[in-house]
N, C-alpha and C. Protein backbone atom coordinates (compact mmCIF):
# COMPACT_ATOMS: atom_id res chain seq x y z
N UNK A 1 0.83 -1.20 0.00
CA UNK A 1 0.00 0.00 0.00
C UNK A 1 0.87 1.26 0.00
N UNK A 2 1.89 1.57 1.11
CA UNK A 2 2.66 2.05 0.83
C UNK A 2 3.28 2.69 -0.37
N UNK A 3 3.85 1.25 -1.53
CA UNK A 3 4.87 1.46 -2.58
C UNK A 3 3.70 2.18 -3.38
N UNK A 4 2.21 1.90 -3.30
CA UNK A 4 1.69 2.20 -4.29
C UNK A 4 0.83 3.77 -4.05
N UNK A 5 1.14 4.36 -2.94
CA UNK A 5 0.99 5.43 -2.82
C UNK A 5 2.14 6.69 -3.08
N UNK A 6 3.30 6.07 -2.91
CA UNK A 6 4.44 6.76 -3.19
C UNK A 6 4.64 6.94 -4.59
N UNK A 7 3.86 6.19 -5.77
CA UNK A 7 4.25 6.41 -7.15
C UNK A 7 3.27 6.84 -7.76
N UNK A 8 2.32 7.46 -6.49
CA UNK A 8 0.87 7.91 -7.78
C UNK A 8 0.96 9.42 -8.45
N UNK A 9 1.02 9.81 -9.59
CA UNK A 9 1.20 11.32 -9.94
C UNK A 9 0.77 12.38 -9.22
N UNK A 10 1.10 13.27 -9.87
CA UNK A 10 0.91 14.68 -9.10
C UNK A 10 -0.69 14.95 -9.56
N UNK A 11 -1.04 14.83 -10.19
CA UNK A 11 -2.14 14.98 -10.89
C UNK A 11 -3.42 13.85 -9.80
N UNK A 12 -3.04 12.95 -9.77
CA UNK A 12 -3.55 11.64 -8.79
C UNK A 12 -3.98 12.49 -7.21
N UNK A 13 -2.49 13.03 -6.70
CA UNK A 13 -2.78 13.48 -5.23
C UNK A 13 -3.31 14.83 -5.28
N UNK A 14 -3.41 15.95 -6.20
CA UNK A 14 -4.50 17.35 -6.58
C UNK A 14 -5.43 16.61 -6.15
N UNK A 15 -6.10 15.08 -7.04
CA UNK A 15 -7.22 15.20 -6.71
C UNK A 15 -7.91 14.58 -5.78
N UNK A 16 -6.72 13.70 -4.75
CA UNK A 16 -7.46 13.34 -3.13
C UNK A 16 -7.07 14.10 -2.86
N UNK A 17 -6.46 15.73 -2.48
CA UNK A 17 -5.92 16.26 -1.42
C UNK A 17 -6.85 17.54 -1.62
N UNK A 18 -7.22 17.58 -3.01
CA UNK A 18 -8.58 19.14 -2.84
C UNK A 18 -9.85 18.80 -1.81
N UNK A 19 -10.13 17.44 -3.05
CA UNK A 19 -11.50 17.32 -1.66
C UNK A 19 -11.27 17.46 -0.01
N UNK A 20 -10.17 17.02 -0.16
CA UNK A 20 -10.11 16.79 1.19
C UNK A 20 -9.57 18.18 2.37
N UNK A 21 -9.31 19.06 1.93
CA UNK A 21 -8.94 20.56 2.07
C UNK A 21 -10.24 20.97 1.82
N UNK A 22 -11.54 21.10 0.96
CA UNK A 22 -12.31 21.68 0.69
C UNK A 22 -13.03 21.07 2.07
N UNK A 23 -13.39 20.24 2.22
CA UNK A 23 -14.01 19.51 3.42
C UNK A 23 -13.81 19.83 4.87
N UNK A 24 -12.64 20.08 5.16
CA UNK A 24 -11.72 19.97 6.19
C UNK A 24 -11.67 21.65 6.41
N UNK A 25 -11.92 22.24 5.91
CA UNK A 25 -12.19 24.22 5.83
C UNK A 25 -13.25 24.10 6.62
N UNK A 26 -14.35 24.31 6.14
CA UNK A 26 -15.43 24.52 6.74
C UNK A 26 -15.64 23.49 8.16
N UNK A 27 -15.39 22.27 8.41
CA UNK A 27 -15.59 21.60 9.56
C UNK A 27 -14.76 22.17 10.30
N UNK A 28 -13.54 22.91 10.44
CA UNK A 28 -12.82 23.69 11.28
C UNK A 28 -13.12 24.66 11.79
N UNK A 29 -13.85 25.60 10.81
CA UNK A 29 -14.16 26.64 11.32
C UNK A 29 -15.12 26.65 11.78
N UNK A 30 -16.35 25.30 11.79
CA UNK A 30 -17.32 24.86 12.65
C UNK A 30 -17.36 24.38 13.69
N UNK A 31 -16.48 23.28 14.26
CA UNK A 31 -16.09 22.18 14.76
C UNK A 31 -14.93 23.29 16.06
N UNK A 32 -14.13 23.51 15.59
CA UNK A 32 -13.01 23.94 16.27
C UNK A 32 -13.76 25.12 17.46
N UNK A 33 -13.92 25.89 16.90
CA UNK A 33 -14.59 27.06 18.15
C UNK A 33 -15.88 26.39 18.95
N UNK A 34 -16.49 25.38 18.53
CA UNK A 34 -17.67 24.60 19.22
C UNK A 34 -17.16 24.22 20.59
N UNK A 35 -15.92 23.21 20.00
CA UNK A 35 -15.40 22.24 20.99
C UNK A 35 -14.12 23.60 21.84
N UNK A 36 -13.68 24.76 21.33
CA UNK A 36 -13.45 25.66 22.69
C UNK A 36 -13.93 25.93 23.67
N UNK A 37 -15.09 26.49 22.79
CA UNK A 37 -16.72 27.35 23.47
C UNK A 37 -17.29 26.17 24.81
N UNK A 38 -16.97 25.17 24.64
CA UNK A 38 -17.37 24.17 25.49
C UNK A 38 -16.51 23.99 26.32
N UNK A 39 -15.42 23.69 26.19
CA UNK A 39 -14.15 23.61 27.09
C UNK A 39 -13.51 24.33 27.84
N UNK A 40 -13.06 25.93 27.38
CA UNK A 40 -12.60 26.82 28.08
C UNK A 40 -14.08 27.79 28.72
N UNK A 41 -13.96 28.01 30.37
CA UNK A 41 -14.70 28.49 30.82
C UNK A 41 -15.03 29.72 30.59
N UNK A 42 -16.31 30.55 30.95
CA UNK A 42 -16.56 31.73 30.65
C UNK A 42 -15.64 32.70 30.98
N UNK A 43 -14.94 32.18 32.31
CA UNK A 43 -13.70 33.88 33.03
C UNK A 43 -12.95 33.46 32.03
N UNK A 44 -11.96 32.50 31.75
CA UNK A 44 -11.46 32.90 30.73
C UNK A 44 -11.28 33.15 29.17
N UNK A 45 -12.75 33.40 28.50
CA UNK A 45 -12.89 33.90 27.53
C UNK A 45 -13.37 35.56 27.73
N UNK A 46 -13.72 35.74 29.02
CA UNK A 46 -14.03 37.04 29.46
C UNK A 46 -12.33 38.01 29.50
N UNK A 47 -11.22 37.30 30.06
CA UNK A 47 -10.07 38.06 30.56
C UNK A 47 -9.53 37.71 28.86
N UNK A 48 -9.87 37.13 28.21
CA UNK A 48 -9.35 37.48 26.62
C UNK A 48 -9.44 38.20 25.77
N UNK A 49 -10.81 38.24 25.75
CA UNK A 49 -11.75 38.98 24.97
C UNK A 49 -11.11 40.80 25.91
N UNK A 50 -10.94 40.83 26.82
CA UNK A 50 -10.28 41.99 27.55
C UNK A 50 -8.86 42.46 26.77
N UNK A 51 -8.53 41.18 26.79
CA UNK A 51 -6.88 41.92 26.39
C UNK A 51 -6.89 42.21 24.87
């Protein structure tokens, strides 16, 4: 699996690596501040949002 990923063209990995960047954008900028917003407590998004 390996050997046969190492010899696939450039043209081959454009086109698993767009989708997968196009995908991976938007679930970040969804996903990522969710799972902050949940985790870090209110004082300290309050003493941030300060500085």
């Amino acid at each position: 699996m390996k050997a046969y990923f190492t010899n696939l063209p450039t043209r081959t990995w454009l086109l698993l690596v767009l989708p997968a960047v196009v995908l991976a954008y938007p679930v970040g900028r969804i996903v990522v501040p969710a799972v902050l917003h949940a985790v870090v407590p209110d004082v300290v998004r309050t003493v941030l949002s300060v500085i």
